[in-house]
C-alpha atoms as a PDB file:
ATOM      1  CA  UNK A   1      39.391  68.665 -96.825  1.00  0.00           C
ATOM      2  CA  UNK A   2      41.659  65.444 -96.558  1.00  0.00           C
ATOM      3  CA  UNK A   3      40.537  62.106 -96.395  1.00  0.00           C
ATOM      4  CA  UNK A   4      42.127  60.362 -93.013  1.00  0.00           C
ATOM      5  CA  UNK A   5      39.562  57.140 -94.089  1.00  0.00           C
ATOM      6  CA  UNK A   6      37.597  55.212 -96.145  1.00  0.00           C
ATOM      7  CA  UNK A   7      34.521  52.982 -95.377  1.00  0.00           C
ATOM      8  CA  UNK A   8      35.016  49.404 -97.336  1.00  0.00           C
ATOM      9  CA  UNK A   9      31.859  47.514 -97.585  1.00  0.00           C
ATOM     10  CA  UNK A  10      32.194  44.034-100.154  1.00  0.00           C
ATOM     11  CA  UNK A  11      35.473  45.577-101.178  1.00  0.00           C
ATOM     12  CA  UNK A  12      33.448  48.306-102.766  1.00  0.00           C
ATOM     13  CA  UNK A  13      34.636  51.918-101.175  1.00  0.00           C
ATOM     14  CA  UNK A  14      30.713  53.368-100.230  1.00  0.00           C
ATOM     15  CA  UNK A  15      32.361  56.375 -98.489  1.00  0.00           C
ATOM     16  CA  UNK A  16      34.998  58.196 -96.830  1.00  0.00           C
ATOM     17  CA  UNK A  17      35.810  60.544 -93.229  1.00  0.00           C
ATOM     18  CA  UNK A  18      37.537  63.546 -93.645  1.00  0.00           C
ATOM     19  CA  UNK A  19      39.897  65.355 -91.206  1.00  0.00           C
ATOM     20  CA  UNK A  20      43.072  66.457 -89.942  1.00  0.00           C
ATOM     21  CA  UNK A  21      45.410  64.610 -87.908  1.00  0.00           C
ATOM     22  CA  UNK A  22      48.761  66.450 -86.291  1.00  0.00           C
ATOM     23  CA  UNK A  23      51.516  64.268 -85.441  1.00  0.00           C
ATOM     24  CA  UNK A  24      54.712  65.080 -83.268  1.00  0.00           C
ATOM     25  CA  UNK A  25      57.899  64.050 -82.181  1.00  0.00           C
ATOM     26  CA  UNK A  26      59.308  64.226 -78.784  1.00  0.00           C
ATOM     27  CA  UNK A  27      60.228  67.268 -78.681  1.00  0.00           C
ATOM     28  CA  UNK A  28      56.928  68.814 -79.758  1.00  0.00           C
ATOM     29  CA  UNK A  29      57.877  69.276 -83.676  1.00  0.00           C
ATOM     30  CA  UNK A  30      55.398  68.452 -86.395  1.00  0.00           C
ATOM     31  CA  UNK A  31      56.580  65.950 -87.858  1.00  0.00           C
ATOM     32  CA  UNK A  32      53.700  65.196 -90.389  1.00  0.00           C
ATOM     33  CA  UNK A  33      49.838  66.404 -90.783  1.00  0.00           C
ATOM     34  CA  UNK A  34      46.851  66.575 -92.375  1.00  0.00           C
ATOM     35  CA  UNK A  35      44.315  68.986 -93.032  1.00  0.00           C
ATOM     36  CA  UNK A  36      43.803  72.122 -90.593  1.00  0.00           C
ATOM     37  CA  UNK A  37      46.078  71.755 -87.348  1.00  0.00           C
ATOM     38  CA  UNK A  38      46.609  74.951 -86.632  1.00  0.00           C
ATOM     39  CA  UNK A  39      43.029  76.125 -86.746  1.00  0.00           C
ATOM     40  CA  UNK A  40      40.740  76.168 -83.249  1.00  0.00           C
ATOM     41  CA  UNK A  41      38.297  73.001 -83.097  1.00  0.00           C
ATOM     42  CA  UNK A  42      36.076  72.122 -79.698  1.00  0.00           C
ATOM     43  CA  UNK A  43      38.216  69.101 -78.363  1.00  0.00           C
ATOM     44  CA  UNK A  44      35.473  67.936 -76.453  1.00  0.00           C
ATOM     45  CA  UNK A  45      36.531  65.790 -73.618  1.00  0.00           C
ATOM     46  CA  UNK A  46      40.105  65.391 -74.886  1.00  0.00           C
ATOM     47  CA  UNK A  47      40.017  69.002 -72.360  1.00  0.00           C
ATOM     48  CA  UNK A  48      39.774  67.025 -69.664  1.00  0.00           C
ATOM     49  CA  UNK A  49      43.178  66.205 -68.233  1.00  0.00           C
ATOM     50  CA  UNK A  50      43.840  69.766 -68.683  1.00  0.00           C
ATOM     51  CA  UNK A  51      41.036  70.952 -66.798  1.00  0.00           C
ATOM     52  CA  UNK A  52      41.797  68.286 -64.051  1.00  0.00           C
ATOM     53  CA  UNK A  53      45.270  70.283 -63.651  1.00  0.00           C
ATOM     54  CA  UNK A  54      43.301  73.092 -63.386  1.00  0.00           C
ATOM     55  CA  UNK A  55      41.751  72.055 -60.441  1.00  0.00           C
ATOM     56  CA  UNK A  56      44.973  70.501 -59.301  1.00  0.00           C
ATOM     57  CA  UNK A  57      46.219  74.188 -59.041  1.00  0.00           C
ATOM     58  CA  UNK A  58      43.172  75.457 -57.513  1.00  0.00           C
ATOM     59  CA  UNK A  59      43.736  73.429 -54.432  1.00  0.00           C
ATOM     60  CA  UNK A  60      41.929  69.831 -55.181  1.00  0.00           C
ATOM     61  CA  UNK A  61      43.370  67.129 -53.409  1.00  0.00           C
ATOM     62  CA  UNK A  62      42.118  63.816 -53.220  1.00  0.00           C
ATOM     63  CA  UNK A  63      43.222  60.911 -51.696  1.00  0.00           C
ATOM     64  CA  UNK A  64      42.671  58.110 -54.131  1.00  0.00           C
ATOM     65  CA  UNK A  65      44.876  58.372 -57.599  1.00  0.00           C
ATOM     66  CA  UNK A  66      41.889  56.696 -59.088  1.00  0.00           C
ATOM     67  CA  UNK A  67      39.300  59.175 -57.790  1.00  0.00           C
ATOM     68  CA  UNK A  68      41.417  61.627 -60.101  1.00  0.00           C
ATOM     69  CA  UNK A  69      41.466  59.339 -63.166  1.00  0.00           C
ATOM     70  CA  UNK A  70      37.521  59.796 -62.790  1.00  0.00           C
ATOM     71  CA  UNK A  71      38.205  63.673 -62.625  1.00  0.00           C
ATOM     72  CA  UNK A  72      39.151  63.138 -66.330  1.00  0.00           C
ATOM     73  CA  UNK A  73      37.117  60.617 -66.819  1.00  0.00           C
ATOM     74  CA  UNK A  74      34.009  60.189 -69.693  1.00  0.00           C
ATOM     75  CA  UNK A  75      32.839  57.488 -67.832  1.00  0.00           C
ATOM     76  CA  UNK A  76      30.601  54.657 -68.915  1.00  0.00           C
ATOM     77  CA  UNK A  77      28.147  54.609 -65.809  1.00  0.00           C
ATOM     78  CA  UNK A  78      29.573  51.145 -64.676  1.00  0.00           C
ATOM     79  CA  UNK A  79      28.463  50.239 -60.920  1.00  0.00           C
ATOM     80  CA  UNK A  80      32.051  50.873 -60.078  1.00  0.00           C
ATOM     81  CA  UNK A  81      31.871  54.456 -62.027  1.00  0.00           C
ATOM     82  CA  UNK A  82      28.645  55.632 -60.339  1.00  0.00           C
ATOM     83  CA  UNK A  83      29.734  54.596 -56.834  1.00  0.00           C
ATOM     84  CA  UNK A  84      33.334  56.332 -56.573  1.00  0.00           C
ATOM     85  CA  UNK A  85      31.698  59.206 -58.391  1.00  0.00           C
ATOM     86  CA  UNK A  86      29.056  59.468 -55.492  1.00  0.00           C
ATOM     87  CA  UNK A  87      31.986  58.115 -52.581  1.00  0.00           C
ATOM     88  CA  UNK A  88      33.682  61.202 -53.990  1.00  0.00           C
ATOM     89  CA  UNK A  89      30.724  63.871 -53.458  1.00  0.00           C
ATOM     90  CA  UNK A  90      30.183  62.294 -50.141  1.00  0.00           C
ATOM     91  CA  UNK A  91      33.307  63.383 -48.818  1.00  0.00           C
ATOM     92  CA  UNK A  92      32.546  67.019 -49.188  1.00  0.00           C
ATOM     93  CA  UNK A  93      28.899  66.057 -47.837  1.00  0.00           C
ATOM     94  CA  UNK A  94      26.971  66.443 -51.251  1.00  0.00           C
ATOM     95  CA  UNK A  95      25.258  64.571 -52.896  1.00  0.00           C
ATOM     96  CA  UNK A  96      23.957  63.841 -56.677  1.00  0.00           C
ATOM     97  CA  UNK A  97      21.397  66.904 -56.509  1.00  0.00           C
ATOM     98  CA  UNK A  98      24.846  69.305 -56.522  1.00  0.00           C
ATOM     99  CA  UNK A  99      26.115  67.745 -59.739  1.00  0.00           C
ATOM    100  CA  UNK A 100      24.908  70.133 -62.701  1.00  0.00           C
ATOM    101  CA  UNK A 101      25.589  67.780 -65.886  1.00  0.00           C
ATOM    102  CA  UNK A 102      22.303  66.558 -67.072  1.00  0.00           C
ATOM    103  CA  UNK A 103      20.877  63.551 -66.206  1.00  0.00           C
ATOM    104  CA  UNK A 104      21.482  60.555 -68.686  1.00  0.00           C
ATOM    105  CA  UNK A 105      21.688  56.936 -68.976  1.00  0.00           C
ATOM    106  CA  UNK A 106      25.227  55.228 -69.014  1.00  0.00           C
ATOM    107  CA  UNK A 107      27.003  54.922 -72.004  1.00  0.00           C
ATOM    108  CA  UNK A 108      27.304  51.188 -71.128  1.00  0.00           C
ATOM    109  CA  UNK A 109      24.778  49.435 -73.025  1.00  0.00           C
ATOM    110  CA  UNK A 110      24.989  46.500 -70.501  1.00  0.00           C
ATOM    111  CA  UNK A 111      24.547  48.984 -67.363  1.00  0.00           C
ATOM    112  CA  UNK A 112      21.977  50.633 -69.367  1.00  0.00           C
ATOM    113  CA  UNK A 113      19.817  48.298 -69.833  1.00  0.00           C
ATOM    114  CA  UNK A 114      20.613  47.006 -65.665  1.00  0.00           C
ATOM    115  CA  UNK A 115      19.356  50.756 -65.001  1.00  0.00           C
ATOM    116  CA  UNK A 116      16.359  50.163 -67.207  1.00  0.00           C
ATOM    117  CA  UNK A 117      15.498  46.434 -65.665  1.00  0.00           C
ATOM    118  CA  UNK A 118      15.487  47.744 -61.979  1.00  0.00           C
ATOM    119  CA  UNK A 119      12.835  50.312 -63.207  1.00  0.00           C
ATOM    120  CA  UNK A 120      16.005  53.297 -62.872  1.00  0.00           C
ATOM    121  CA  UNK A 121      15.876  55.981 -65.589  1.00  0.00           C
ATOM    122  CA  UNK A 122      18.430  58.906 -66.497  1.00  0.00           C
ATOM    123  CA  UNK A 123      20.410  60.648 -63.825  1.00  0.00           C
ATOM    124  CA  UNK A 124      22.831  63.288 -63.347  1.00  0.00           C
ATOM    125  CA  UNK A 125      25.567  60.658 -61.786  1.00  0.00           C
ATOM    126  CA  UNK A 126      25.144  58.279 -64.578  1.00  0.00           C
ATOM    127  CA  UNK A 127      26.628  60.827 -67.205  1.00  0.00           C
ATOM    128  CA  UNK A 128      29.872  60.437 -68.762  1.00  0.00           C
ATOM    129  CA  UNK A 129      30.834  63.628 -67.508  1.00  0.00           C
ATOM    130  CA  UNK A 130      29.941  63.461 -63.806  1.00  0.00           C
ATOM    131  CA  UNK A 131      33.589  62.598 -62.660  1.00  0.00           C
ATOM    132  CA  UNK A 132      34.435  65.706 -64.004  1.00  0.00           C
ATOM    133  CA  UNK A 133      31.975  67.740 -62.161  1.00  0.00           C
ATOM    134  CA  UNK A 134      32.681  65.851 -58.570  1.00  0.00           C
ATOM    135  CA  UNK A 135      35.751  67.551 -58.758  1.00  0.00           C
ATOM    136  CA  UNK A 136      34.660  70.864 -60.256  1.00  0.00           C
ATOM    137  CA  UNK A 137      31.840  71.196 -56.459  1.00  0.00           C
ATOM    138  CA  UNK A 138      35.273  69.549 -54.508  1.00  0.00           C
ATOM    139  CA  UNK A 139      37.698  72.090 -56.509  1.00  0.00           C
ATOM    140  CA  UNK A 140      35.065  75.370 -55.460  1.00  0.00           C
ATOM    141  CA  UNK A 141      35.251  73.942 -51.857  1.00  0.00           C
ATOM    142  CA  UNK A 142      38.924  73.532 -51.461  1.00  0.00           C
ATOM    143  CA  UNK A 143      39.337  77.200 -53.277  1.00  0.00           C
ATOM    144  CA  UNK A 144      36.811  78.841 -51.259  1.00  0.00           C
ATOM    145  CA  UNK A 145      34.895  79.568 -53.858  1.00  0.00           C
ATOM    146  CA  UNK A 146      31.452  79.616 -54.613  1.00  0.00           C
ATOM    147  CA  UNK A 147      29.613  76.196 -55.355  1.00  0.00           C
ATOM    148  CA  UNK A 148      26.801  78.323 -57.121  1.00  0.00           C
ATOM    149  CA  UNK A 149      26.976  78.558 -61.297  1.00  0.00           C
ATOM    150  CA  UNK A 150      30.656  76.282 -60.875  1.00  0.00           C
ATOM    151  CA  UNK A 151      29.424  75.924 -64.179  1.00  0.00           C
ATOM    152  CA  UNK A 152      29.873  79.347 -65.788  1.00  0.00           C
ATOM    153  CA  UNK A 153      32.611  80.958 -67.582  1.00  0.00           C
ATOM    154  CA  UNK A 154      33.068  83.810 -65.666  1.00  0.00           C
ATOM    155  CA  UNK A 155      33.197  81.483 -62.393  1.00  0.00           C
ATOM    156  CA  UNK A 156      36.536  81.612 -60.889  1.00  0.00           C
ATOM    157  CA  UNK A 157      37.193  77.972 -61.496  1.00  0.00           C
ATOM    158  CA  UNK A 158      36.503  78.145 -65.203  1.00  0.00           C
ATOM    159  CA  UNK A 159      39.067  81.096 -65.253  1.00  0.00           C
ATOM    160  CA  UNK A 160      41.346  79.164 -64.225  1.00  0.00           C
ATOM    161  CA  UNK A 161      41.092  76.334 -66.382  1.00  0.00           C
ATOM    162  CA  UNK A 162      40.888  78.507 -69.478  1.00  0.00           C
ATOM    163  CA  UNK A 163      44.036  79.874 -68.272  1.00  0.00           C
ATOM    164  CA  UNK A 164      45.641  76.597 -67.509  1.00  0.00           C
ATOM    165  CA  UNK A 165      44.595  75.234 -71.036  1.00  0.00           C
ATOM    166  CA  UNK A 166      46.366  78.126 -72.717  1.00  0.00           C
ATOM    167  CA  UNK A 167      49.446  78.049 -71.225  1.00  0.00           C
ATOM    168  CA  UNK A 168      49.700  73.452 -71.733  1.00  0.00           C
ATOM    169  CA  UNK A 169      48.436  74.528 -75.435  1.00  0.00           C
ATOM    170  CA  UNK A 170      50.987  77.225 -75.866  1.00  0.00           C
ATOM    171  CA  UNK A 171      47.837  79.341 -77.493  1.00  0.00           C
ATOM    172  CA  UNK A 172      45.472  81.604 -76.576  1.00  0.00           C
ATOM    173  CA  UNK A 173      41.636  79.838 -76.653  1.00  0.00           C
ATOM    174  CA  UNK A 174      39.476  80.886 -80.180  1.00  0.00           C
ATOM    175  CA  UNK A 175      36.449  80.192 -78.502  1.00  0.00           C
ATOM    176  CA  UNK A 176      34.402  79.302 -75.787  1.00  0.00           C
ATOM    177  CA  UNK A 177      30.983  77.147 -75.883  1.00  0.00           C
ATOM    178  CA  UNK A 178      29.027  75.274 -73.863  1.00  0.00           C
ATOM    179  CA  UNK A 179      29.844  71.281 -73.746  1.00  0.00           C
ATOM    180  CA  UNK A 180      27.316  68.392 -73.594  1.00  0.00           C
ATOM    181  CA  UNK A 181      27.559  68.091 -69.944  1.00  0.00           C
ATOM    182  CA  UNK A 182      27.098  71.796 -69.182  1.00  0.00           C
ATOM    183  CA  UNK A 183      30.536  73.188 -68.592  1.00  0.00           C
ATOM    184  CA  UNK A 184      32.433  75.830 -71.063  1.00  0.00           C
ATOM    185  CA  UNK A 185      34.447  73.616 -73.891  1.00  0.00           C
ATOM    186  CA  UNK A 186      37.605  75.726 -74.833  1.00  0.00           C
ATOM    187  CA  UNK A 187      38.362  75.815 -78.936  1.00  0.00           C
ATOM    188  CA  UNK A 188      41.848  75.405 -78.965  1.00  0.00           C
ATOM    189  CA  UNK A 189      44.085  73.739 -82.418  1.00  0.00           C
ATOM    190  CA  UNK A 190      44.996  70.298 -82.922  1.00  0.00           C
ATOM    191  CA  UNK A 191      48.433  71.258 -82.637  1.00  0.00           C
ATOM    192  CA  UNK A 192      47.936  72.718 -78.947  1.00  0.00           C
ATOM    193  CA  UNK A 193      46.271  69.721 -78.275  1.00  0.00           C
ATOM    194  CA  UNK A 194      48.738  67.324 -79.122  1.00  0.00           C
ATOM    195  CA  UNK A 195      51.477  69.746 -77.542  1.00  0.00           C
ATOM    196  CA  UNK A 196      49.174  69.917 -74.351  1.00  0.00           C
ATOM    197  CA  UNK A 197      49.363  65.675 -74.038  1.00  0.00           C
ATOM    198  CA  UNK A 198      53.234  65.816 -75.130  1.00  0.00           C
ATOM    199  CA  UNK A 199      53.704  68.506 -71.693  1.00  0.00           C
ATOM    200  CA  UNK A 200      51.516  65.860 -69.662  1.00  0.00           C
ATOM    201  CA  UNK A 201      53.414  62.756 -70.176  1.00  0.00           C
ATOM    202  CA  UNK A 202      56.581  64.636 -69.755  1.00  0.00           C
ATOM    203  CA  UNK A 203      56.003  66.430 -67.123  1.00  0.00           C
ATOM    204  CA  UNK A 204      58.540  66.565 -64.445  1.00  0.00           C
ATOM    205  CA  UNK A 205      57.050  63.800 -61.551  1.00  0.00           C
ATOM    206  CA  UNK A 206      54.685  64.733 -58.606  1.00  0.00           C
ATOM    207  CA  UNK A 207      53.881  68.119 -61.007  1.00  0.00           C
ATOM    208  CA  UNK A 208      50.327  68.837 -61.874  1.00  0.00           C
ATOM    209  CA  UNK A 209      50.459  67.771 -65.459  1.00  0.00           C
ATOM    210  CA  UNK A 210      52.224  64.121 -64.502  1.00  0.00           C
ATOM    211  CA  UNK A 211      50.128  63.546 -61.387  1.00  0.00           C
ATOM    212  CA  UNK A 212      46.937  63.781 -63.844  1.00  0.00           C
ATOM    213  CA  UNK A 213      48.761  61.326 -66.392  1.00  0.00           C
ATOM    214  CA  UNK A 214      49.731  58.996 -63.880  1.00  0.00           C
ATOM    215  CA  UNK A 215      46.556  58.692 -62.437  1.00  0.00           C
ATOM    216  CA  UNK A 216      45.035  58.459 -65.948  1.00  0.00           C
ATOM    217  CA  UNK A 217      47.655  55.879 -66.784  1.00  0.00           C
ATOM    218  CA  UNK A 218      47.491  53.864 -63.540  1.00  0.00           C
ATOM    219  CA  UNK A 219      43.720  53.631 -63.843  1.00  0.00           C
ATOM    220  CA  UNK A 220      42.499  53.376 -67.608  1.00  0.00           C
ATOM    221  CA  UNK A 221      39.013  51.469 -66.696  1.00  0.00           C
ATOM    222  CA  UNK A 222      38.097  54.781 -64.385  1.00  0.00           C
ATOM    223  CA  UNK A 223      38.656  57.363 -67.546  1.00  0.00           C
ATOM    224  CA  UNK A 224      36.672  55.227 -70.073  1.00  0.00           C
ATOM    225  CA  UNK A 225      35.020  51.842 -69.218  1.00  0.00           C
ATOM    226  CA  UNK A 226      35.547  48.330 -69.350  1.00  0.00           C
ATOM    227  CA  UNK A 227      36.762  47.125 -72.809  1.00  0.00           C
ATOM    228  CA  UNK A 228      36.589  51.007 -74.285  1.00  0.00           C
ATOM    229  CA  UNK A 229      39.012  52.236 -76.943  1.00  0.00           C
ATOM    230  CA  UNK A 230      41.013  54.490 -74.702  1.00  0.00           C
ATOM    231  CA  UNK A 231      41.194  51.930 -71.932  1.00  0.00           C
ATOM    232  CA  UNK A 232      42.589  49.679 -74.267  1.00  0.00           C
ATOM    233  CA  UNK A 233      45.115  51.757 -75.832  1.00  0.00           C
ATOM    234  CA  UNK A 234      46.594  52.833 -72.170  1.00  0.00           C
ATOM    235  CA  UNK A 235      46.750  48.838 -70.821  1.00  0.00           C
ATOM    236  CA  UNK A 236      48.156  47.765 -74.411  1.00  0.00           C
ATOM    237  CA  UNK A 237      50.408  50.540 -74.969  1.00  0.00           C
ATOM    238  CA  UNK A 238      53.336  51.307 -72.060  1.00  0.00           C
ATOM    239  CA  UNK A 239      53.466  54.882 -71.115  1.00  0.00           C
ATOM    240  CA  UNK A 240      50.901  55.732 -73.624  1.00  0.00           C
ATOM    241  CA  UNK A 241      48.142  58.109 -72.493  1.00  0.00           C
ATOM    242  CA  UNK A 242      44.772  58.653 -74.651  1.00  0.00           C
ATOM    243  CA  UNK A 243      41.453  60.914 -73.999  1.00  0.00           C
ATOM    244  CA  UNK A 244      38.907  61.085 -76.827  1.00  0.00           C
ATOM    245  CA  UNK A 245      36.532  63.414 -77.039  1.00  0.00           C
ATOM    246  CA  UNK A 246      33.137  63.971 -78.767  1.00  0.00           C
ATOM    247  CA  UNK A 247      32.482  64.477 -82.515  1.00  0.00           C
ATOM    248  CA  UNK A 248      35.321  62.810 -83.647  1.00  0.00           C
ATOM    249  CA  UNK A 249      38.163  64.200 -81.176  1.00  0.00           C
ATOM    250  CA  UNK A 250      40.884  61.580 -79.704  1.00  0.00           C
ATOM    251  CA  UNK A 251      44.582  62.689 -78.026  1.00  0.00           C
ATOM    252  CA  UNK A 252      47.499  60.717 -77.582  1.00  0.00           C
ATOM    253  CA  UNK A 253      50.559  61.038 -76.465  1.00  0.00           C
ATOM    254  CA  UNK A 254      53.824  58.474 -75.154  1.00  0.00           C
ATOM    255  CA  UNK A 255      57.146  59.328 -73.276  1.00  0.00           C
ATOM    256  CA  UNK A 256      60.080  60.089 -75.080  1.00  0.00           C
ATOM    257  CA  UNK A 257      57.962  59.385 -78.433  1.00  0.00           C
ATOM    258  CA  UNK A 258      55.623  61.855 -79.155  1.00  0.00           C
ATOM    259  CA  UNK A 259      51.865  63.399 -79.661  1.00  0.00           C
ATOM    260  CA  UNK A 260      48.830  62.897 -81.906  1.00  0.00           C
ATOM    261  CA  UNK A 261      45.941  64.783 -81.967  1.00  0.00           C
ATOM    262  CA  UNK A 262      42.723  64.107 -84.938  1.00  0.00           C
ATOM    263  CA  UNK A 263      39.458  65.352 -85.281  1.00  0.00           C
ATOM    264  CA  UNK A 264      37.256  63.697 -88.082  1.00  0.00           C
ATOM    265  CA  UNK A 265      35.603  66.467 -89.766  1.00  0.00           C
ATOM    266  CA  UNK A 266      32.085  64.881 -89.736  1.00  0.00           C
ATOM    267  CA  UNK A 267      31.990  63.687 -86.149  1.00  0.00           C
ATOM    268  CA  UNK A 268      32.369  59.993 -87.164  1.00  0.00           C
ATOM    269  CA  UNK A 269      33.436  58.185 -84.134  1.00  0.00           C
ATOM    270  CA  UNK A 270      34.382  54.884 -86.009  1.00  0.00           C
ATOM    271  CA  UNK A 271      37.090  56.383 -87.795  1.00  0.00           C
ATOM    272  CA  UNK A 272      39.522  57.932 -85.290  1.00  0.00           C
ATOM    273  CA  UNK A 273      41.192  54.272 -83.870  1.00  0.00           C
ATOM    274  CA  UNK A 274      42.247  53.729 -87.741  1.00  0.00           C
ATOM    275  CA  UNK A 275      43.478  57.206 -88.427  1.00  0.00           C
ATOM    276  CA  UNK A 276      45.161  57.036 -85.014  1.00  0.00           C
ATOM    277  CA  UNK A 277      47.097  53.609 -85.464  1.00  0.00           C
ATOM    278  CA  UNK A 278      48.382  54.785 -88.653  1.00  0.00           C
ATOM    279  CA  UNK A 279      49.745  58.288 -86.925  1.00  0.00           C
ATOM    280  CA  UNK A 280      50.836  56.531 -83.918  1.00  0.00           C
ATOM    281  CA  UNK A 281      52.792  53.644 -86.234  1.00  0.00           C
ATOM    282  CA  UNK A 282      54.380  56.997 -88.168  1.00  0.00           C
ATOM    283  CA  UNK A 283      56.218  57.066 -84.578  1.00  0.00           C
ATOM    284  CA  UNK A 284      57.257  53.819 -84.776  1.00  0.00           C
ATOM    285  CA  UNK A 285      54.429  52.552 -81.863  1.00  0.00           C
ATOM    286  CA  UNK A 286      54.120  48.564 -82.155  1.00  0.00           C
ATOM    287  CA  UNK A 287      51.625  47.104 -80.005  1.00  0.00           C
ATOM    288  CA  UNK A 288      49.102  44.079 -80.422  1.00  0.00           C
ATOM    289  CA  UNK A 289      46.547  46.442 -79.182  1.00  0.00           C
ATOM    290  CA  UNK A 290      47.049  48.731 -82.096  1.00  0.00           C
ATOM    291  CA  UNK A 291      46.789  45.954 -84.720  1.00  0.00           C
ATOM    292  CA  UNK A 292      42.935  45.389 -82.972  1.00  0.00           C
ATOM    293  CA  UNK A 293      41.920  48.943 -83.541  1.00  0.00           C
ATOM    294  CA  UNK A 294      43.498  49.503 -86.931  1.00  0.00           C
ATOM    295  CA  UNK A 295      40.200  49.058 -88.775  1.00  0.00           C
ATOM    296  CA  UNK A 296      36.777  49.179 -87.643  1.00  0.00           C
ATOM    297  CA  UNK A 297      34.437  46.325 -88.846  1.00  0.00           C
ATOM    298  CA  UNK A 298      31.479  46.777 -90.816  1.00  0.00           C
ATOM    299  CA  UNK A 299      28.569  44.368 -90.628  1.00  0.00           C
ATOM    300  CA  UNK A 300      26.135  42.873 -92.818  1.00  0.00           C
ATOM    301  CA  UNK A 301      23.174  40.500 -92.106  1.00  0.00           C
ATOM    302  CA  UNK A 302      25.418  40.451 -88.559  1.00  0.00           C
ATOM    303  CA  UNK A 303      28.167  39.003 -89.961  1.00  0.00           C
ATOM    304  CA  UNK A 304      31.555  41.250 -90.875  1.00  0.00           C
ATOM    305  CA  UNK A 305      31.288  42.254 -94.468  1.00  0.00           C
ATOM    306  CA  UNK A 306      34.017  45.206 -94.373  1.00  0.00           C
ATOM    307  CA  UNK A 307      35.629  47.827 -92.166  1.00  0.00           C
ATOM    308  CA  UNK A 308      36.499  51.357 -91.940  1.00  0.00           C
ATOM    309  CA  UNK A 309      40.408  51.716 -92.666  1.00  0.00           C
ATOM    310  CA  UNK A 310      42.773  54.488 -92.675  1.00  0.00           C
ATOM    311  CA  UNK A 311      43.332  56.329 -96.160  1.00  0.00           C
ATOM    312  CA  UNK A 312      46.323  58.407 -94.579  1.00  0.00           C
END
């Protein structure tokens, strides 16, 4: 297993993150890597632009481009997140009872603790990942398919996305499980991933794959949350678009530059915004943004004591 980064504390090295990290050009060569990017890993919610073409194809239209950045969104429950997401289900007359993602708090420790003053608990809207299941119900509707189990595998919808992921990845999918919101997660490799995000950002305008970018793009606070690493990168970096995903998982990619794909072996969140500065900066990517995320700080007694860096 490679080491992508270390964890500094006093200038004394208490511990390191494996994992692999593909990087490609723009044409969709590898044009350096580490670790295993050509074997299938659960991106998480990096799948989500792809399944949002999906549905795309399946007949969703809607008539906000930021209604579809929350489509691919892992939201932080923000008042502005929670209120499109319901404005969205009330346009096909449904409400937060259709939504089958479980009920949570926001992710937004600020709106958490809002939810938590006004005496509110978890619910199904509040989860990162209700966006994403707005459009699933609005998707089923448009098709003319069955709202019932949307969820499932074998549903028609979730055929199609598996289909749609394997022909953006270029590979067939290793393995199908169940994500933390509910719906199937699709193993695909790190180099589909990143080869996926390259076909997104290059895609040919008003297609599927560039209408989901754009939107993404246009509307960075709707996919993440105020002040949130992938909102950052897409404000600080022109063109650039970014989806992280659960245990570790994050996917770049920029016009006419290239693709990056990691996954940190042991889930570590902190240390995919170093690994990814140093891939992105292999690409010769310059941005002040990217100098802010290049190492994560480490506290101690509150005060920062060291960070977690890249080793790659």
């Amino acid at each position: 297993m490679t080491v992508l980064a270390e964890v500094v504390r006093s200038g004394f090295v208490e511990g390191v993150h494996r994992g692999s990290v593909v990087v490609l050009d723009a044409t969709g060569a590898v044009v350096d890597s580490a670790g295993e990017v050509k074997s299938p890993i659960f991106p998480r919610s990096s799948n989500k632009p792809l399944q949002a073409i999906g549905m795309l194809r399946s007949g969703l239209r809607l008539a906000d481009q930021a209604d579809l950045a929350l489509v691919c969104a892992s939201h932080f429950g923000e008042d502005f997140h929670v209120a499109r997401v319901r404005a969205l289900l009330r346009t096909a007359g449904l409400d937060e009872s259709a939504l089958r993602c479980p009920p949570d708090l926001p992710l937004s420790a600020p709106a958490a603790e809002a939810v938590l003053r006004a005496g509110g608990g978890k619910a199904r809207i509040q989860m990162n990942c209700s966006g994403k299941h707005a459009g699933m119900l609005l998707t089923c509707l448009a098709a003319g398919w069955p709202t019932k189990e949307y969820w499932l595998p074998d549903h028609p919808l979730q055929e199609r996305i598996r289909a749609t992921v394997e022909e953006f990845a270029g590979e067939r999918v290793a393995a199908v499980g169940v994500d933390g919101c509910g719906a199937p997660v699709l193993a695909i490799s790190l180099t589909g991933l990143a080869s996926a995000f390259l076909r997104l950002v290059s895609g040919a305008p008003a297609s599927p794959e560039r209408t989901v970018a754009d939107a993404m793009r246009a509307h960075p606070e709707q996919v993440a949350g105020t002040g949130v690493e992938d909102t950052r990168l897409m404000q600080g970096v022109p063109g650039l678009l970014a989806k992280g995903g659960a245990e570790g998982v994050v996917a770049v990619a920029v016009p006419d530059v290239g693709a990056v794909a990691i996954k940190i072996d042991d889930g570590g969140m902190r240390a995919r915004m170093p690994v990814l500065v140093s891939a992105l900066r292999r690409l010769g990517v310059t941005a002040e943004v990217l100098d802010s995320l290049a190492e994560t700080p480490l506290l101690g007694g509150g005060e920062p004591v060291g960070a977690v860096r890249a080793a790659w």
